[in-house]
Protein backbone atom coordinates (compact mmCIF):
# COMPACT_ATOMS: atom_id res chain seq x y z
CA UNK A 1 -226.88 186.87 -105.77
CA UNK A 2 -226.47 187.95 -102.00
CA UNK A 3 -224.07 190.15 -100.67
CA UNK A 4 -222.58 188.77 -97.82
CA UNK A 5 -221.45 191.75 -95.37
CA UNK A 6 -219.02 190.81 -92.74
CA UNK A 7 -216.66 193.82 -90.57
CA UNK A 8 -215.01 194.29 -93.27
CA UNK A 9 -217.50 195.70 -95.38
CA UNK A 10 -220.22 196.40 -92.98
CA UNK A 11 -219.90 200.17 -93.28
CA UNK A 12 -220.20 200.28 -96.89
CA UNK A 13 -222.88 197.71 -97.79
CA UNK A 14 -224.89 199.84 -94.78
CA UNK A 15 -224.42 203.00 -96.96
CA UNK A 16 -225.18 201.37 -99.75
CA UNK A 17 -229.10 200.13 -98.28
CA UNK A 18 -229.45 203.80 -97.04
CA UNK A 19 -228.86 204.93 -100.51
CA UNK A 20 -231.33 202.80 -101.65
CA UNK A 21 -234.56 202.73 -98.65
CA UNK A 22 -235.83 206.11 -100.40
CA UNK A 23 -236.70 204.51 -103.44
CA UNK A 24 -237.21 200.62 -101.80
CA UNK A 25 -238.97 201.03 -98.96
CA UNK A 26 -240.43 197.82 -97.75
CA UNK A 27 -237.93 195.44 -95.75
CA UNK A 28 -238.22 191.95 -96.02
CA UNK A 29 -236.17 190.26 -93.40
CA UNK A 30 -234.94 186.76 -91.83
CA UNK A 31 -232.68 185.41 -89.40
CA UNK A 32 -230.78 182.49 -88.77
CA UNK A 33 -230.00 181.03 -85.22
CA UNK A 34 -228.91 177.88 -83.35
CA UNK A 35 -232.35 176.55 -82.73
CA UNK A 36 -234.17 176.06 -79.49
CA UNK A 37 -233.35 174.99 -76.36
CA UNK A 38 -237.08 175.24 -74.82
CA UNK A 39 -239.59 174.03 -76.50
CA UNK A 40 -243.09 174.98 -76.63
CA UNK A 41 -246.44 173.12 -77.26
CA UNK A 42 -248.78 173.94 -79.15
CA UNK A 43 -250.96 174.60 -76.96
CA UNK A 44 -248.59 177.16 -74.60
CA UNK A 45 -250.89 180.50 -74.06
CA UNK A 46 -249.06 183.56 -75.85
CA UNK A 47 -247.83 184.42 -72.10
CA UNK A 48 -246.17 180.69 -71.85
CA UNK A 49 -244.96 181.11 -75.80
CA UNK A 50 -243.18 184.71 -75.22
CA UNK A 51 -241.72 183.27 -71.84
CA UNK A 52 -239.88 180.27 -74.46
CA UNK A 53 -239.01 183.33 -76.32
CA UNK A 54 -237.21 185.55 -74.17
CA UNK A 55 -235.70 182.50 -72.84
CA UNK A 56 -234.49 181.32 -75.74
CA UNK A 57 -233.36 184.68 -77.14
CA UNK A 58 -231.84 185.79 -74.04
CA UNK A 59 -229.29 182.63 -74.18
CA UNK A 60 -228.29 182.22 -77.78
CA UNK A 61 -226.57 184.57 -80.27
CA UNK A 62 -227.89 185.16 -83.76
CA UNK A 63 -225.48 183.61 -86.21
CA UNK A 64 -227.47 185.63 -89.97
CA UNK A 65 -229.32 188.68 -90.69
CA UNK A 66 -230.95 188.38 -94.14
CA UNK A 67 -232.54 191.79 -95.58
CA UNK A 68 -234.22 192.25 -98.67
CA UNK A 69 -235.97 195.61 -100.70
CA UNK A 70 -238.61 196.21 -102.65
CA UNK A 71 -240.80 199.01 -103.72
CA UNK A 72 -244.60 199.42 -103.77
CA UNK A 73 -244.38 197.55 -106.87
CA UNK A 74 -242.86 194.72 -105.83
CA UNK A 75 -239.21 195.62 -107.92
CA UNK A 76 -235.62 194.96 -106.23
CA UNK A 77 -233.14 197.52 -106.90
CA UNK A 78 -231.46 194.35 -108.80
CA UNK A 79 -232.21 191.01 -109.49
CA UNK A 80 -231.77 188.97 -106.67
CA UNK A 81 -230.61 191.62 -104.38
CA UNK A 82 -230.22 190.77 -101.25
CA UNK A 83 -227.46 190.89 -98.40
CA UNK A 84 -226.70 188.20 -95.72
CA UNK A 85 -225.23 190.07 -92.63
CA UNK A 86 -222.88 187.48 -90.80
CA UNK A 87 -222.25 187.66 -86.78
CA UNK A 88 -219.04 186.71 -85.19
CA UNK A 89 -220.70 185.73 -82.03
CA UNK A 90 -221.95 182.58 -82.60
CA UNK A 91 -219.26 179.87 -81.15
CA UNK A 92 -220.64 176.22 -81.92
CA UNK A 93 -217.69 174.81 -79.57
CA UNK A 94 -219.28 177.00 -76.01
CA UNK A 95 -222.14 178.32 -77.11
CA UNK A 96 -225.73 176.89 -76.79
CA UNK A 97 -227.41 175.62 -79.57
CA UNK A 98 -229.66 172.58 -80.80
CA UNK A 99 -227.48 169.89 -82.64
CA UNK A 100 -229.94 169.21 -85.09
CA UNK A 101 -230.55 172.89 -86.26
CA UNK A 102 -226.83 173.50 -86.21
CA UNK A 103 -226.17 170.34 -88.51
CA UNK A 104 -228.94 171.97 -90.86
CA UNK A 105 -227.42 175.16 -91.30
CA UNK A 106 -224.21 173.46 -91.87
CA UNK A 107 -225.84 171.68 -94.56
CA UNK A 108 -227.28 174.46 -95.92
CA UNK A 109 -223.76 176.11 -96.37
CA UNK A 110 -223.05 178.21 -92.70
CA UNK A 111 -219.26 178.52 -92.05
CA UNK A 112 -219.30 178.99 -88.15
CA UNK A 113 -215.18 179.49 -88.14
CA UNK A 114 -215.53 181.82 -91.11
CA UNK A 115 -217.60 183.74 -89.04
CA UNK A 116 -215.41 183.66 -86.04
CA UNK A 117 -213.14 185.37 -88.15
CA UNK A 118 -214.56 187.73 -90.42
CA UNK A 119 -218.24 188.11 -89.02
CA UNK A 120 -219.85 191.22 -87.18
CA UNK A 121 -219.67 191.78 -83.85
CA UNK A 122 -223.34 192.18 -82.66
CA UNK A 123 -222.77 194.25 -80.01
CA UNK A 124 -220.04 196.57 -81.22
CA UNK A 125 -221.89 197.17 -84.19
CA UNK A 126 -225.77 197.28 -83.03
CA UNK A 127 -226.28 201.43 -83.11
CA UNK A 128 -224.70 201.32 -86.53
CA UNK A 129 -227.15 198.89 -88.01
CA UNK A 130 -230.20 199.92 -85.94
CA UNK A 131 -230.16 203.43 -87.22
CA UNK A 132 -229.23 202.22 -90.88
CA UNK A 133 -231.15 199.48 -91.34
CA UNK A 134 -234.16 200.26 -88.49
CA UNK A 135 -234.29 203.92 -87.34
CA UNK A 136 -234.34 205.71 -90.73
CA UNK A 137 -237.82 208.50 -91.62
CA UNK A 138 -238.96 206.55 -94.40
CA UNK A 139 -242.17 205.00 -94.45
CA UNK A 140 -241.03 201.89 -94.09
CA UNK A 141 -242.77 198.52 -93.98
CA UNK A 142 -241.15 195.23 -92.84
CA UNK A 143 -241.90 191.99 -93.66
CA UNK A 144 -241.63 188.56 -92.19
CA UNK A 145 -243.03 184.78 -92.04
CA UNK A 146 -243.87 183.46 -88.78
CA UNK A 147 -241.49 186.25 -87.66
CA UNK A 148 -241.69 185.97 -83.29
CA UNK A 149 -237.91 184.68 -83.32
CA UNK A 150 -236.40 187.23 -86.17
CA UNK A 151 -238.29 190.13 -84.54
CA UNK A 152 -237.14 189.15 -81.39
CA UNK A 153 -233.49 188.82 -82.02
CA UNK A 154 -233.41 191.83 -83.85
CA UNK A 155 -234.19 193.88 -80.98
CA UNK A 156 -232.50 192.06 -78.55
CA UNK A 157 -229.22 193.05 -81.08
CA UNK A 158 -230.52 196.36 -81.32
CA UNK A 159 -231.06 196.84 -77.86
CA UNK A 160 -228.43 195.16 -76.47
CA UNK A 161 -230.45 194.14 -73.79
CA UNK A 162 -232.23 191.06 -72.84
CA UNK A 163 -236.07 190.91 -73.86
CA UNK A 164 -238.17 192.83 -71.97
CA UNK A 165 -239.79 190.49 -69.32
CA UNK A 166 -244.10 190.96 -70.49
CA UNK A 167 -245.17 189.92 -73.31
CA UNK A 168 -247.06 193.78 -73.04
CA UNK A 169 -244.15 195.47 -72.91
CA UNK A 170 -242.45 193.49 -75.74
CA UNK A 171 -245.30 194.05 -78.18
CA UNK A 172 -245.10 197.72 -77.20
CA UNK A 173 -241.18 197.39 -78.42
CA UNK A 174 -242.16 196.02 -81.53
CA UNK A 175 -244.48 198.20 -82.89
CA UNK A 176 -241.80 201.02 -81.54
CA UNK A 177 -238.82 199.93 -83.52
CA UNK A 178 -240.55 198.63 -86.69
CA UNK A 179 -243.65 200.49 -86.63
CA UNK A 180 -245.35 199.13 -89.89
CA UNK A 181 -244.73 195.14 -90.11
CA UNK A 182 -246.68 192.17 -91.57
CA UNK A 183 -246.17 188.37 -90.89
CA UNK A 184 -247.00 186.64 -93.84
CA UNK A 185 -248.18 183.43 -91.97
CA UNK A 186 -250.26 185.61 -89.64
CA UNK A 187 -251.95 187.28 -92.96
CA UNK A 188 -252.30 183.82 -94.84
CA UNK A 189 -254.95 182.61 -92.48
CA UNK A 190 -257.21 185.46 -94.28
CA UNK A 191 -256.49 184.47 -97.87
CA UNK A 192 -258.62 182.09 -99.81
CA UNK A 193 -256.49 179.06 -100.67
CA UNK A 194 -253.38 179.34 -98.01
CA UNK A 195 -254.86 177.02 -95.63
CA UNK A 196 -255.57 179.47 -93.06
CA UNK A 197 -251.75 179.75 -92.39
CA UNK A 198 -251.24 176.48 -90.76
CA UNK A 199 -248.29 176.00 -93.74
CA UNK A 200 -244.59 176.79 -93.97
CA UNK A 201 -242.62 178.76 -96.23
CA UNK A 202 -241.73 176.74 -98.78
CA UNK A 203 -245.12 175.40 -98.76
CA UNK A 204 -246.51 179.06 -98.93
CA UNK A 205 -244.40 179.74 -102.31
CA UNK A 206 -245.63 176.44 -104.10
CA UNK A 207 -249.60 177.67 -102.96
CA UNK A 208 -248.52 181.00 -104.98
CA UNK A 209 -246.54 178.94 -107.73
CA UNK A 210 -243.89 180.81 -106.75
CA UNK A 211 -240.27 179.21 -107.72
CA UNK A 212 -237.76 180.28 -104.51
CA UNK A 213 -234.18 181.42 -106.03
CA UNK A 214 -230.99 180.17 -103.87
CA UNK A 215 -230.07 178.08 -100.74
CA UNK A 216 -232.99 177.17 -97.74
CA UNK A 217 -231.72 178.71 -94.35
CA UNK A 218 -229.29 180.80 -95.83
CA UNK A 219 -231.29 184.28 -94.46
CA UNK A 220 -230.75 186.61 -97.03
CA UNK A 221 -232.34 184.10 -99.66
CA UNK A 222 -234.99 183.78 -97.10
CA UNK A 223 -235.79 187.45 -97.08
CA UNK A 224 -235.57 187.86 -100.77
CA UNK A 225 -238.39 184.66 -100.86
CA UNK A 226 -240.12 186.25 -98.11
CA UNK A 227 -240.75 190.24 -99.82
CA UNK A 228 -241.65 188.23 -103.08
CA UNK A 229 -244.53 186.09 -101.63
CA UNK A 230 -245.61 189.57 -99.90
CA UNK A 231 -246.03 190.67 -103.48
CA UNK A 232 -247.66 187.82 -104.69
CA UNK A 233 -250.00 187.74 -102.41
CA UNK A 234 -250.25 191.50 -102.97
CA UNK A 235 -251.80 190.57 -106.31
CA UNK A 236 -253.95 187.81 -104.64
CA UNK A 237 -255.78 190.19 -102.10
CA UNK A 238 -255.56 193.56 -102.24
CA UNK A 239 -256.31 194.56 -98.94
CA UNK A 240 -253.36 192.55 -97.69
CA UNK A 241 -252.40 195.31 -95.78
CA UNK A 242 -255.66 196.43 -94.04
CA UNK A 243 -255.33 197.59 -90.29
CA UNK A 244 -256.16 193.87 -89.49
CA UNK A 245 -252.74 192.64 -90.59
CA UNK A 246 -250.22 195.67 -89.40
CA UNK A 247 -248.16 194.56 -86.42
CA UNK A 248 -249.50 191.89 -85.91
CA UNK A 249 -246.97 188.56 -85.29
CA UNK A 250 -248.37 185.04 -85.39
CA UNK A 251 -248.34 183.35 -82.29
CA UNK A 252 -249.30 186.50 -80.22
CA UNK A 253 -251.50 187.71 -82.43
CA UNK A 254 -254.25 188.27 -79.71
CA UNK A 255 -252.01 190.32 -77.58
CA UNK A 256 -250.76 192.05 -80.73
CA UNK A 257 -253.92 193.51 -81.39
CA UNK A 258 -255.01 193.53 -77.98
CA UNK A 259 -252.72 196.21 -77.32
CA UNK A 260 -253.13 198.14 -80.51
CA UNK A 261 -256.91 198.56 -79.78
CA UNK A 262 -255.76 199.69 -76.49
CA UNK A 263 -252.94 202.39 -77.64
CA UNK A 264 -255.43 203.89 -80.23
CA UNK A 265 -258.15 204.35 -77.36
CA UNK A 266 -255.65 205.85 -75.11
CA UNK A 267 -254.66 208.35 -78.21
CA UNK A 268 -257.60 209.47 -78.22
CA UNK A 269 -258.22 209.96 -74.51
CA UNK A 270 -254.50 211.67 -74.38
CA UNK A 271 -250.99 211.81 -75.61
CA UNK A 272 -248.23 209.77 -74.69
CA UNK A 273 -245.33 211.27 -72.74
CA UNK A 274 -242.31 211.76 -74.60
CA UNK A 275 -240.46 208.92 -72.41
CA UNK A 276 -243.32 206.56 -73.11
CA UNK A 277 -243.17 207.97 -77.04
CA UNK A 278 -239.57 207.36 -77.72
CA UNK A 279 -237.90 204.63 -75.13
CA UNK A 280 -235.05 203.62 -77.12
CA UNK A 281 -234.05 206.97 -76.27
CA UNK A 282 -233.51 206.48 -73.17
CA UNK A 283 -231.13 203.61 -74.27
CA UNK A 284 -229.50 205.90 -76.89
CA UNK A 285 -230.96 204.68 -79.84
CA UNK A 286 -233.43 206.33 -82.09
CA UNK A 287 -236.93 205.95 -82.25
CA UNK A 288 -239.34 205.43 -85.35
C-alpha cells in the first residue's frame, strides 16, 4: 500500500528511504500534474518539443511525486512499497491546468483541498528532498516511462528555478542530477515484441503479462508499476541496460545521446572544470 507523505511526515518518511537506498538502489519514479496547456505535434523537432516543455513546466505546479525501490533483483523492501509525496501548491481555483486532466485525476482519487492543507510545500522543502531522495553516493539508477515531463518537474522542484532555456543545457542537467536513468518507452523500441515503443503503460504491462497493483494516475502506484516492468523486461533482455539505453529520454533521444557522445570525447580530450562538474553547486545543492 503507498505511503502518502504530506508536511507532516515528510521528514520521517525521507529518513526512512535513506535508510533504505543502500540496500534498494534503483528509483522508479512518476509524477502527477495538471496537464498541458501547449500542445505539441507529433511531428515538433526535439528543439520545438523541449520549448512545449519548459513552457509548460515553467507555468504549472506539480500536484504528486510517486517513488518506488528495488534492488538488483528486482525485490521491494515490502510488498507494495511505495510512497506518494503530495504538494500543497497546486490550486485548481487560480492555477493553470487542463480541465480534462484535472477531472481525471479527480477520478482517479486526487484531493486538491486536502492538499491545500496538508501537502508539501515545493519550494520550502526542495533541498530537503533533493539531497534525500536525489543527491545521495549510492549508485543509483532511476527509472521512468516516457519520463520528459517527470524529469523535468523534478528538477525544476529541485532547482527552484525555471528550466534551463536549450534543450543542450537541459540534457546536460539531467544526466547531472540523476546520472544513471532509463526510460522504459525509450528502451522498448529495442525489445522484440513491445512494438518498438509506440505503446503506453498500461499497454506495456499487458505485453509483459504483467497485472498493475492499485489506482491509474495515482504516482506512487505508477512508480511501483513502472520499477516492476523494468524488471520484467530485465528478464526479457538482458542487456537492457547497455550504454545505448542510459540517459537517454524518449522524445529527445537524439540530443540525449548526441550530447553524451560529445561529453565522453571531450573527457578524453580534457577534464571538466569544477563549475562545469558540479553546477547545482553553484545553486547550493549537491551534485551526483
Amino acid at each position: 500500500m503507498a505511503i502518502n507523505v504530506g508536511k507532516a511526515n515528510l521528514v520521517e518518511q525521507l529518513e526512512l528511504i535513506l535508510s533504505l537506498r543502500g540496500s534498494y538502489s534503483i528509483v522508479a519514479i512518476d509524477t502527477e500534474f495538471p496537464g498541458f496547456i501547449r500542445d505539441t505535434p507529433r511531428n515538433a523537432t526535439e528543439e520545438e518539443r523541449y520549448n512545449d516543455v519548459k513552457h509548460n513546466v515553467d507555468n504549472m505546479h506539480l500536484i504528486q511525486l510517486g517513488v518506488a525501490l528495488f534492488d538488483e533483483g528486482g525485490n521491494t523492501p515490502w510488498p507494495g512499497c511505495c510512497w506518494q509525496f503530495n504538494f500543497s501548491d497546486f490550486d485548481p481555483d487560480v492555477d493553470t491546468s487542463s480541465p480534462d486532466s484535472i477531472e481525471l485525476l479527480v477520478q482517479s482519487g486526487h484531493d486538491f483541498q486536502q492538499n491545500r492543507r496538508d501537502g508539501i510545500d515545493a519550494q520550502r522543502c526542495a533541498y530537503l528532498v533533493c539531497v534525500k531522495l536525489f543527491c545521495q553516493p549510492y549508485s543509483s539508477k532511476y527509472i521512468t516511462f516516457h519520463g520528459l515531463y517527470d524529469v523535468a518537474f523534478v528538477i525544476k522542484m529541485i532547482t527552484r528555478a525555471p528550466l534551463p532555456n536549450t534543450l543542450n543545457e537541459f540534457s546536460d542537467l539531467v544526466r547531472t542530477i540523476f546520472g544513471q536513468i532509463y526510460d522504459l518507452k525509450y528502451i522498448s523500441r529495442f525489445c522484440c515484441g513491445l512494438r518498438r515503443g509506440e505503446i503506453g503503460l498500461v499497454g506495456l504491462s499487458r505485453l509483459l503479462n504483467f497485472e498493475p497493483v492499485g489506482i491509474r494516475h495515482q504516482a506512487a502506484y505508477d512508480s511501483l508499476l513502472i520499477g516492476a516492468l523494468f524488471n520484467k523486461m530485465k528478464q526479457r533482455r538482458h542487456n537492457i541496460e547497455d550504454d545505448r539505453s542510459a540517459s537517454v529520454l524518449y522524445g529527445i533521444e537524439n540530443r540525449c545521446v548526441e550530447n553524451r557522445r560529445t561529453r565522453r570525447i571531450d573527457r578524453r580530450v580534457r577534464p571538466y572544470p569544477r563549475r562545469q562538474q558540479r553546477p547545482l553547486a553553484a545553486m547550493g545543492l549537491l551534485a551526483l
